[in-house]
N, C-alpha and C. Protein backbone atom coordinates (compact mmCIF):
# COMPACT_ATOMS: atom_id res chain seq x y z
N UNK A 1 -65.30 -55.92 -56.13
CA UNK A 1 -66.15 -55.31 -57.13
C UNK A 1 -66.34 -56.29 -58.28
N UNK A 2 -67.78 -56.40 -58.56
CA UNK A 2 -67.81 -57.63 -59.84
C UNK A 2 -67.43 -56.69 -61.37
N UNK A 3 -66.56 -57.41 -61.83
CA UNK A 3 -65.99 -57.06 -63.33
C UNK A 3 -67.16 -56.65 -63.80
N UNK A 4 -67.15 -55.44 -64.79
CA UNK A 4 -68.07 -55.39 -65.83
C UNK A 4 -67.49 -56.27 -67.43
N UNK A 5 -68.50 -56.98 -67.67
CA UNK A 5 -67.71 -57.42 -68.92
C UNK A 5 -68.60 -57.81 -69.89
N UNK A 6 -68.63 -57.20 -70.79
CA UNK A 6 -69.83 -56.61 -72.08
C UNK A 6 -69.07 -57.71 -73.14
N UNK A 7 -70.27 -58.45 -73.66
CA UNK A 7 -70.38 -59.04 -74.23
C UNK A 7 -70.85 -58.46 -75.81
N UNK A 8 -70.39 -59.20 -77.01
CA UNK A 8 -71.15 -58.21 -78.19
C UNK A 8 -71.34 -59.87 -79.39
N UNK A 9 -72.64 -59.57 -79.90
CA UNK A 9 -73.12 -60.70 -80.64
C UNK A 9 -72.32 -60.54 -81.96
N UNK A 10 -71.43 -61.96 -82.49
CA UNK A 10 -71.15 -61.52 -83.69
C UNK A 10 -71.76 -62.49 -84.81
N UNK A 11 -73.00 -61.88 -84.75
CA UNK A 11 -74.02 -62.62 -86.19
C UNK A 11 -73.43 -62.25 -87.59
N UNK A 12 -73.42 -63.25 -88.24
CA UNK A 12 -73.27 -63.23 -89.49
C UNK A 12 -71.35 -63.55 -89.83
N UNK A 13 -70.61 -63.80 -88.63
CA UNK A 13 -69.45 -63.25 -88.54
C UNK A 13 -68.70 -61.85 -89.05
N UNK A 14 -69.28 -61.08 -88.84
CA UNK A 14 -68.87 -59.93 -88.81
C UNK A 14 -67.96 -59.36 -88.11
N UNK A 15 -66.64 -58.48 -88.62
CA UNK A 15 -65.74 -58.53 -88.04
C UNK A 15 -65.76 -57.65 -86.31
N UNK A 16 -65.76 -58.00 -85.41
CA UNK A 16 -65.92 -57.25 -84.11
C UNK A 16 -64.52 -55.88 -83.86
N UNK A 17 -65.54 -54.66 -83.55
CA UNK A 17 -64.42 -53.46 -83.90
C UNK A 17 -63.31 -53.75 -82.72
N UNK A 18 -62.60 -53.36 -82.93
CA UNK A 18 -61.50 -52.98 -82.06
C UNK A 18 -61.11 -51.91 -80.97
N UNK A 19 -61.96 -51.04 -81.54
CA UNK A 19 -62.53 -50.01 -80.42
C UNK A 19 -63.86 -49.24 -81.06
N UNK A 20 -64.82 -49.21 -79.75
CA UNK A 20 -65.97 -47.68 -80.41
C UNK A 20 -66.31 -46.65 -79.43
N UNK A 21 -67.05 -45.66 -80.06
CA UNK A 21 -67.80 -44.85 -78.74
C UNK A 21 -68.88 -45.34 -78.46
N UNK A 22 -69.02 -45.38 -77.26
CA UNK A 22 -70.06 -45.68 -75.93
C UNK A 22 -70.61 -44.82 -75.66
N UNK A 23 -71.92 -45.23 -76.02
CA UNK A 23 -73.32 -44.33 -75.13
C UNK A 23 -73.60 -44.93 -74.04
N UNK A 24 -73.15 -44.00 -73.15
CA UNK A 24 -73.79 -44.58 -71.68
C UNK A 24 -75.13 -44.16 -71.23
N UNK A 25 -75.11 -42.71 -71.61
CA UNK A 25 -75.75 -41.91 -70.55
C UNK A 25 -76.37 -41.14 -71.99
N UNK A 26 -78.47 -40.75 -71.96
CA UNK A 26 -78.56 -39.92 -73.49
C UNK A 26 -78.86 -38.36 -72.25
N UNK A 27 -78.97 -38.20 -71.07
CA UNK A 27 -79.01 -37.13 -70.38
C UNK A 27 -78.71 -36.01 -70.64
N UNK A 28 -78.52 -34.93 -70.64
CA UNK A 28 -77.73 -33.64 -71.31
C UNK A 28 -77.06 -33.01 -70.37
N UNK A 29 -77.01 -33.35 -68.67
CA UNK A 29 -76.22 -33.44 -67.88
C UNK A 29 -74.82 -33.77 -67.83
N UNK A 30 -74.87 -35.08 -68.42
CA UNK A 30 -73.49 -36.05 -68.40
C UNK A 30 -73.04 -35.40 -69.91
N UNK A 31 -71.83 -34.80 -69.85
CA UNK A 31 -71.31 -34.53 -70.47
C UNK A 31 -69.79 -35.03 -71.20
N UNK A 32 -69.31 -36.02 -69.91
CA UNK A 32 -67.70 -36.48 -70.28
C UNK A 32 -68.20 -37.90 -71.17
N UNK A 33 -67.34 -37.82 -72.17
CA UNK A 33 -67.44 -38.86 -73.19
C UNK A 33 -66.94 -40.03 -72.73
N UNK A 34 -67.54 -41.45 -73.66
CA UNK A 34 -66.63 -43.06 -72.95
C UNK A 34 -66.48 -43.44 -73.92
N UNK A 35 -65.45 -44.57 -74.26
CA UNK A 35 -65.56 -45.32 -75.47
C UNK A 35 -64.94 -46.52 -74.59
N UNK A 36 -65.07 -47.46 -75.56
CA UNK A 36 -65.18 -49.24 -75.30
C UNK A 36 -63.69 -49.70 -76.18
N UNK A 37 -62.68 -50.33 -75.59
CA UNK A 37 -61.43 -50.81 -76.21
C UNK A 37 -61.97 -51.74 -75.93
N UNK A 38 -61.59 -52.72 -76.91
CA UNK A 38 -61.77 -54.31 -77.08
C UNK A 38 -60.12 -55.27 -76.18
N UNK A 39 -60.23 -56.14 -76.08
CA UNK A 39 -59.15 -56.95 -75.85
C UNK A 39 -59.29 -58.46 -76.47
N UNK A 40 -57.84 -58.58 -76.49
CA UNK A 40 -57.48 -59.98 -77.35
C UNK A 40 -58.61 -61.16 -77.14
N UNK A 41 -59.30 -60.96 -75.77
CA UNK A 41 -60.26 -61.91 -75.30
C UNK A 41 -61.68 -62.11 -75.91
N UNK A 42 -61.60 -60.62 -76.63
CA UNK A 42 -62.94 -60.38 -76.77
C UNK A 42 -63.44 -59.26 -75.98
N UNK A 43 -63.55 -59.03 -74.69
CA UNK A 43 -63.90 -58.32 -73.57
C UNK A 43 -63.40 -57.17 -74.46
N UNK A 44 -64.97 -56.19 -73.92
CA UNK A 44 -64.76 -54.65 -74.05
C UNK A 44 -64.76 -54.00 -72.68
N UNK A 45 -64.19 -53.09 -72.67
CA UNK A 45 -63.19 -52.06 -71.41
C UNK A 45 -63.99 -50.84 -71.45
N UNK A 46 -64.58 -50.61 -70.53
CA UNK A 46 -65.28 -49.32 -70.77
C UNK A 46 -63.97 -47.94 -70.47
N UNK A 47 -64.02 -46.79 -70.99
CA UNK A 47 -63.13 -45.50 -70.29
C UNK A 47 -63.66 -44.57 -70.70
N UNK A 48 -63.09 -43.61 -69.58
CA UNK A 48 -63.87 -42.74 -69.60
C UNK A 48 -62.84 -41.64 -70.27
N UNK A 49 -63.44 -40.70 -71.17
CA UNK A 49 -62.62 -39.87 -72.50
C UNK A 49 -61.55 -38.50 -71.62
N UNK A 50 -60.51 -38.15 -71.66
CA UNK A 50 -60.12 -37.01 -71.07
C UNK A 50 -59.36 -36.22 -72.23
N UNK A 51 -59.53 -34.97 -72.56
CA UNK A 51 -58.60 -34.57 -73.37
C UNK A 51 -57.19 -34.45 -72.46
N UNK A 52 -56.26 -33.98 -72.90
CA UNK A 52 -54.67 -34.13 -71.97
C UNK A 52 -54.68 -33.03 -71.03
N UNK A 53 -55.18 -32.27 -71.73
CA UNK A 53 -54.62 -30.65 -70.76
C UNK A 53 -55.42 -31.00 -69.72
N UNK A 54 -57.25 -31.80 -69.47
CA UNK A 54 -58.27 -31.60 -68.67
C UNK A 54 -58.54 -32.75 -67.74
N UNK A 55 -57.25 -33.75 -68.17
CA UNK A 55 -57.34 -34.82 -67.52
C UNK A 55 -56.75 -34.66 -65.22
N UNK A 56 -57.87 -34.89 -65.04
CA UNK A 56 -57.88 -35.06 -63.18
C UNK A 56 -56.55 -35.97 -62.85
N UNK A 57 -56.42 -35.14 -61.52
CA UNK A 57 -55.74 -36.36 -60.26
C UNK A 57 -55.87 -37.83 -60.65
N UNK A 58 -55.03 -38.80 -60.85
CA UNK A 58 -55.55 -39.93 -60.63
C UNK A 58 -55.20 -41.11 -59.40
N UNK A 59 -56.41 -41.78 -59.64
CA UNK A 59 -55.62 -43.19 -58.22
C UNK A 59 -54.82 -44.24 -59.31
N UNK A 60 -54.97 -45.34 -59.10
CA UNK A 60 -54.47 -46.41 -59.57
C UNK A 60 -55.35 -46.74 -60.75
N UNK A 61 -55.33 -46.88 -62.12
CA UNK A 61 -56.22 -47.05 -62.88
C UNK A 61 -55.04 -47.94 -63.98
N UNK A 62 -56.38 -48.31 -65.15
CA UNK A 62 -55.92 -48.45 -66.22
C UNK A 62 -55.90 -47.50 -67.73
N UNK A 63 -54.94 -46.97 -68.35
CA UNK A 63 -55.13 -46.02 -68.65
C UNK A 63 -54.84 -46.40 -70.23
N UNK A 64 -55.36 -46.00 -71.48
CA UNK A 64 -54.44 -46.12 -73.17
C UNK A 64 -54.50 -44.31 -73.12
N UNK A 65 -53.15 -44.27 -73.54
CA UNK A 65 -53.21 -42.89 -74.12
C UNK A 65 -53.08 -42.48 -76.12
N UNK A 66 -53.77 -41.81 -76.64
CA UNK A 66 -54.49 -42.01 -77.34
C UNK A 66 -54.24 -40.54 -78.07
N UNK A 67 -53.99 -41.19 -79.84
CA UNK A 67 -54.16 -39.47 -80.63
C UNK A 67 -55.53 -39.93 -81.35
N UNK A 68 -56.13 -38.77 -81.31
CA UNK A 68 -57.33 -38.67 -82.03
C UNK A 68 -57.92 -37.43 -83.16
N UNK A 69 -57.76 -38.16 -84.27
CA UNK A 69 -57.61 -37.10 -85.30
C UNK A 69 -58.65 -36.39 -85.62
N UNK A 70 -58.90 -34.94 -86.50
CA UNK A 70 -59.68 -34.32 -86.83
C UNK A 70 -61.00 -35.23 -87.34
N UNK A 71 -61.28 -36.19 -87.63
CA UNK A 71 -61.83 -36.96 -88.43
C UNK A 71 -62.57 -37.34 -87.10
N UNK A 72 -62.24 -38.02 -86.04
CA UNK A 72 -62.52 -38.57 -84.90
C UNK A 72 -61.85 -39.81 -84.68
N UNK A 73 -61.31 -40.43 -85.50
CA UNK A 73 -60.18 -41.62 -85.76
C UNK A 73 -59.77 -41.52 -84.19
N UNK A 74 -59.42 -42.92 -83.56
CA UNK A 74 -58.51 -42.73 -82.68
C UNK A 74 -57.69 -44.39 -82.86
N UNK A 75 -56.42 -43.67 -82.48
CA UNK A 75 -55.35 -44.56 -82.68
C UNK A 75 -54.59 -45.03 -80.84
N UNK A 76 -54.61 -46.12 -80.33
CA UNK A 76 -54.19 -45.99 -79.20
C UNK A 76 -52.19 -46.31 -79.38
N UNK A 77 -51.75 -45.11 -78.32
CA UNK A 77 -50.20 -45.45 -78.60
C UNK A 77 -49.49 -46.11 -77.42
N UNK A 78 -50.07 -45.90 -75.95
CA UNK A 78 -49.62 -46.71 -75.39
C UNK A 78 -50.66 -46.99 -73.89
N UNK A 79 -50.18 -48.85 -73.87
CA UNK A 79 -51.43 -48.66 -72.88
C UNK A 79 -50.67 -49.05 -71.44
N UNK A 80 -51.42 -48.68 -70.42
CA UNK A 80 -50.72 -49.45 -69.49
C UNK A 80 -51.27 -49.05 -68.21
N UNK A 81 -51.04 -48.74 -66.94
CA UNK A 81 -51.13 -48.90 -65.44
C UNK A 81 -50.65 -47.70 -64.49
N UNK A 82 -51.30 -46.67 -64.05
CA UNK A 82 -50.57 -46.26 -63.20
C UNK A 82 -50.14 -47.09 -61.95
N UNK A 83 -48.89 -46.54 -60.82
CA UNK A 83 -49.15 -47.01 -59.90
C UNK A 83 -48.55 -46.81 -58.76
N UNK A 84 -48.83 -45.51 -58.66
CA UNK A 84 -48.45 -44.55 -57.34
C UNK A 84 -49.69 -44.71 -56.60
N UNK A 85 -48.89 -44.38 -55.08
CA UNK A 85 -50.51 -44.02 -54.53
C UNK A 85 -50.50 -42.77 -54.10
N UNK A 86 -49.85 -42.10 -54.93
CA UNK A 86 -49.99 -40.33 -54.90
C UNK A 86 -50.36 -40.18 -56.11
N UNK A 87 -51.95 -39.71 -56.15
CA UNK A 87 -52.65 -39.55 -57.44
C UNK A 87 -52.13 -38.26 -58.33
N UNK A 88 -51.29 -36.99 -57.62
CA UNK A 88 -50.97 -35.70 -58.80
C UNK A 88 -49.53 -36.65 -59.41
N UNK A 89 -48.78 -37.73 -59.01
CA UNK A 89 -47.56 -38.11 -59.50
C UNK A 89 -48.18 -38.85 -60.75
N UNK A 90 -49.36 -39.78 -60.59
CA UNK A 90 -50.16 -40.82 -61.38
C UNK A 90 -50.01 -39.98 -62.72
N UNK A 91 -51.29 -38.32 -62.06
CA UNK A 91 -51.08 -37.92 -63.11
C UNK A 91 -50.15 -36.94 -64.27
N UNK A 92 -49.00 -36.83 -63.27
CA UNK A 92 -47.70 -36.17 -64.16
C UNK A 92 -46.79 -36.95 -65.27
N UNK A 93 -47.26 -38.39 -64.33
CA UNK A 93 -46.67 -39.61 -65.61
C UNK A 93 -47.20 -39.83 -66.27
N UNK A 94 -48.67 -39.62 -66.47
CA UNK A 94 -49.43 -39.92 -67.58
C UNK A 94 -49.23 -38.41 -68.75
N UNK A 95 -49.30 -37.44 -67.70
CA UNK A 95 -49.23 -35.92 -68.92
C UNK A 95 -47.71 -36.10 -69.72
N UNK A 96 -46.98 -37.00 -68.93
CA UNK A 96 -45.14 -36.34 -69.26
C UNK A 96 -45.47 -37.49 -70.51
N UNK A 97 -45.89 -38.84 -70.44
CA UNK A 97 -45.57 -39.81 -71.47
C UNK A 97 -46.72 -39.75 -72.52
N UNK A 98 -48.15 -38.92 -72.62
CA UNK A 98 -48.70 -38.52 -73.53
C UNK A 98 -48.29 -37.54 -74.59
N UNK A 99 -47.40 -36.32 -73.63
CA UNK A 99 -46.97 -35.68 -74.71
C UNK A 99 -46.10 -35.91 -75.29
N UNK A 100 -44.89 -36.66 -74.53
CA UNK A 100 -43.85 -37.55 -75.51
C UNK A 100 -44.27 -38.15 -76.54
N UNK A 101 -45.28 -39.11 -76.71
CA UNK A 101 -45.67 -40.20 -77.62
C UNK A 101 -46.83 -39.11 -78.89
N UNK A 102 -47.30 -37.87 -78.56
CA UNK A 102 -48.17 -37.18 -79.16
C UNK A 102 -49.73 -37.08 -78.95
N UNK A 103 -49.79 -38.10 -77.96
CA UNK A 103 -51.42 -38.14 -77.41
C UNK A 103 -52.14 -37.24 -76.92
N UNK A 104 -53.23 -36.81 -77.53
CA UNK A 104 -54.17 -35.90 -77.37
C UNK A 104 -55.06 -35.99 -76.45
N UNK A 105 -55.25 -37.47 -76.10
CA UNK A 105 -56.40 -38.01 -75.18
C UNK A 105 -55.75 -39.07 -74.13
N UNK A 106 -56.44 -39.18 -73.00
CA UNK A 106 -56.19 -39.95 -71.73
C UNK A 106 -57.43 -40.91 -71.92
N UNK A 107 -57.40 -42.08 -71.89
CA UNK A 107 -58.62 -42.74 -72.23
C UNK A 107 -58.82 -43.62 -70.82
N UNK A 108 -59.10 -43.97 -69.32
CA UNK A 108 -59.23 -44.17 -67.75
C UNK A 108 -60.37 -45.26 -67.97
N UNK A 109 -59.64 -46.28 -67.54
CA UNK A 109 -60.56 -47.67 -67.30
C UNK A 109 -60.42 -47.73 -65.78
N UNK A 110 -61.55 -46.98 -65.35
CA UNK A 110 -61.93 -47.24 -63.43
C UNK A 110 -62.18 -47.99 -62.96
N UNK A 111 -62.60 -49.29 -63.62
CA UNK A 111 -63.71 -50.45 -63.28
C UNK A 111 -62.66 -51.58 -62.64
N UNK A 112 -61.03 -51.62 -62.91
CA UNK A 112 -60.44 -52.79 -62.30
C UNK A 112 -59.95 -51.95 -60.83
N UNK A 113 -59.89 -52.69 -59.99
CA UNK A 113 -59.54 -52.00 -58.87
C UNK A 113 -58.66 -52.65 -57.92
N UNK A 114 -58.19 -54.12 -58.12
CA UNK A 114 -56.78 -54.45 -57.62
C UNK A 114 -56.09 -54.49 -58.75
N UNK A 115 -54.76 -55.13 -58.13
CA UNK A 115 -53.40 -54.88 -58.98
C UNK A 115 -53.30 -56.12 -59.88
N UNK A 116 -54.34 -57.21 -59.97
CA UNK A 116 -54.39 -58.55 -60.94
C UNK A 116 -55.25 -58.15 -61.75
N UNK A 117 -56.33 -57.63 -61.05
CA UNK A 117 -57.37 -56.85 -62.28
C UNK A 117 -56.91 -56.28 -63.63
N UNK A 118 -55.88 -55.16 -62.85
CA UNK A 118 -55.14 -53.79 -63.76
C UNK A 118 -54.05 -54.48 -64.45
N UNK A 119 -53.60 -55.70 -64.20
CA UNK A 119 -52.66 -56.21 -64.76
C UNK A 119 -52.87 -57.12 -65.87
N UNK A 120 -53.96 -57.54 -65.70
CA UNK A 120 -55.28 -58.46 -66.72
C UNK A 120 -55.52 -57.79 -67.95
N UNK A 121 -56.04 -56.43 -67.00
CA UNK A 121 -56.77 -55.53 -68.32
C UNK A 121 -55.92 -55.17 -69.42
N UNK A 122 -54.31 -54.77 -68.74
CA UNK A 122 -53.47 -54.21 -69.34
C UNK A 122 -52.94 -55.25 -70.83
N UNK A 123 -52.38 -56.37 -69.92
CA UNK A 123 -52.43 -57.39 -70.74
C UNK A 123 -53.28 -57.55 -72.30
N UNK A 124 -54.43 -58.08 -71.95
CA UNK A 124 -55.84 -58.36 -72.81
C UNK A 124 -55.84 -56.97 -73.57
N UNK A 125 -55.76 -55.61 -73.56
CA UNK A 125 -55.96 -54.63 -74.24
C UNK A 125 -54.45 -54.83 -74.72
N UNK A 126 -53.72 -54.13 -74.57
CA UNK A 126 -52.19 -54.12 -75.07
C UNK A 126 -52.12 -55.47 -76.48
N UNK A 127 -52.31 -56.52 -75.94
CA UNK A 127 -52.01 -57.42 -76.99
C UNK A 127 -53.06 -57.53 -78.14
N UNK A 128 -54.56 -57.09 -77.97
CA UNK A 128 -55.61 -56.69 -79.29
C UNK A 128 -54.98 -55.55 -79.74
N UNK A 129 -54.62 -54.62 -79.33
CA UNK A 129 -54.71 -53.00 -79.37
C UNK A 129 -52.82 -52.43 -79.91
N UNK A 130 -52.04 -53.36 -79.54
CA UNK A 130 -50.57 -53.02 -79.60
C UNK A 130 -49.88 -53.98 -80.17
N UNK A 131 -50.71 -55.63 -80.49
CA UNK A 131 -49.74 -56.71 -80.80
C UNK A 131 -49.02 -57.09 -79.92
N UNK A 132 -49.14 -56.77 -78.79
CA UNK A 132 -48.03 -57.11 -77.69
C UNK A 132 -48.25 -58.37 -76.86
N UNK A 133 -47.30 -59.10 -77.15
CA UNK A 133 -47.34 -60.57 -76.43
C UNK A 133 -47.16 -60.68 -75.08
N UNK A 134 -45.86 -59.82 -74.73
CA UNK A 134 -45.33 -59.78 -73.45
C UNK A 134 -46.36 -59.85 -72.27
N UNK A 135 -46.30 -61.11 -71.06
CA UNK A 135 -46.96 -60.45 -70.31
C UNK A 135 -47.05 -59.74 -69.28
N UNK A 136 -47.93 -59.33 -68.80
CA UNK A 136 -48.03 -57.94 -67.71
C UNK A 136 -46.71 -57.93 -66.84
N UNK A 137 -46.58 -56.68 -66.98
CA UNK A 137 -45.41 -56.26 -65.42
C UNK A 137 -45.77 -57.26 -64.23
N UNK A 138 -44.97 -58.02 -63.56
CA UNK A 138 -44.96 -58.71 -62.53
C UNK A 138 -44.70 -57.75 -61.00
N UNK A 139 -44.72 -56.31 -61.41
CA UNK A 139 -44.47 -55.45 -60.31
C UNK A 139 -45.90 -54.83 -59.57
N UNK A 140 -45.83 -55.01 -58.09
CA UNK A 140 -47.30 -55.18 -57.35
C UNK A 140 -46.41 -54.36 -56.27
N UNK A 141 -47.04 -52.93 -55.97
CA UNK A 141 -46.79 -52.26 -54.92
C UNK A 141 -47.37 -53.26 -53.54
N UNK A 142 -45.98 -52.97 -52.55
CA UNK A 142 -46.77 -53.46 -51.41
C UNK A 142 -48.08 -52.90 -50.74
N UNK A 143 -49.19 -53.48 -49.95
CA UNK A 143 -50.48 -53.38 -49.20
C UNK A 143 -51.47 -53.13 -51.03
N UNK A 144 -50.72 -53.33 -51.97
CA UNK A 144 -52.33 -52.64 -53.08
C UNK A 144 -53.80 -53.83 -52.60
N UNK A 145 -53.32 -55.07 -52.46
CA UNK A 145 -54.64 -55.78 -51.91
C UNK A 145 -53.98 -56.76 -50.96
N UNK A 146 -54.84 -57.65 -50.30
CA UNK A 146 -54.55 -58.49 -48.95
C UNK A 146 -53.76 -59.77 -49.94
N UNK A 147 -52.98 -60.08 -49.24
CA UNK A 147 -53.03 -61.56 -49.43
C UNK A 147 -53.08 -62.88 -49.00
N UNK A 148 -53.28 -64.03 -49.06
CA UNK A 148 -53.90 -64.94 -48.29
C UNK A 148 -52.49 -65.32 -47.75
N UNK A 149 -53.33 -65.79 -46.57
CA UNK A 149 -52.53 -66.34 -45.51
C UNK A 149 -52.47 -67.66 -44.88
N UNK A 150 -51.53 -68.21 -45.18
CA UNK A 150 -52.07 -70.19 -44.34
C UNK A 150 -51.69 -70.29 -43.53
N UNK A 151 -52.63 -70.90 -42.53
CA UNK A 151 -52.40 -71.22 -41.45
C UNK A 151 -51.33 -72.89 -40.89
């Protein structure tokens, strides 16, 4: 799958946000909200908005979980990776460590879809978004993608 990766002009040097909401769709159909996290790179992350209680099954994603105040403020508290391949477990670890931390919102970046992708994204967001240097978990479930083979 080719990366989506949104570029944003910064004329005048103006400071580039750190996160916003995303209009994807002006339809009156599409109803689930997105917003755009930035990363240390620059690169914005599209996700798609879940409140906690309404958040779905998940597969393997990238996920920030997220309080978002009366105001609409949102603060991300922790970001990171599911990575079961039993999607109701995906999402019991995401409900059990949102409500620990106080997060109101599930914020689902669908767009990486192997385990270097999700480990990239995690990275690059975490360290704009958390200060976090460390890099990505070096832990890769076996079969998540092929790997090369020499002959």
């Amino acid at each position: 799958m080719m990366m989506m990766t949104i570029t944003a002009a910064n004329e005048g040097n103006a400071p580039i946000p750190a996160n916003e909401p995303a209009l994807v769709c002006r339809e009156a159909q599409v109803t689930q909200p997105f917003h755009y996290w930035r990363g240390a790179s620059g690169q914005r992350y599209l996700h798609t908005v879940f409140p906690l209680v309404d958040c779905p099954l998940m597969p393997k994603v990238n996920y920030i979980l997220v309080q978002c105040d009366r105001d609409g403020t949102r603060r991300p508290l922790d970001i990171g990776q599911t990575v079961s391949n039993a999607d109701s477990l995906n999402l019991a670890h995401l409900r059990r460590r949102a409500a620990s931390l106080g997060a109101n919102e599930i914020h689902i970046h669908f767009l990486s879809e192997t385990v270097r992708e999700r480990a990239s994204a995690e990275a690059d967001l975490s360290a704009r978004q958390l200060g976090r240097t460390a890099p990505p978990r070096s832990f890769a479930p076996a079969n998540d993608e092929p790997e090369a083979v020499c002959a």
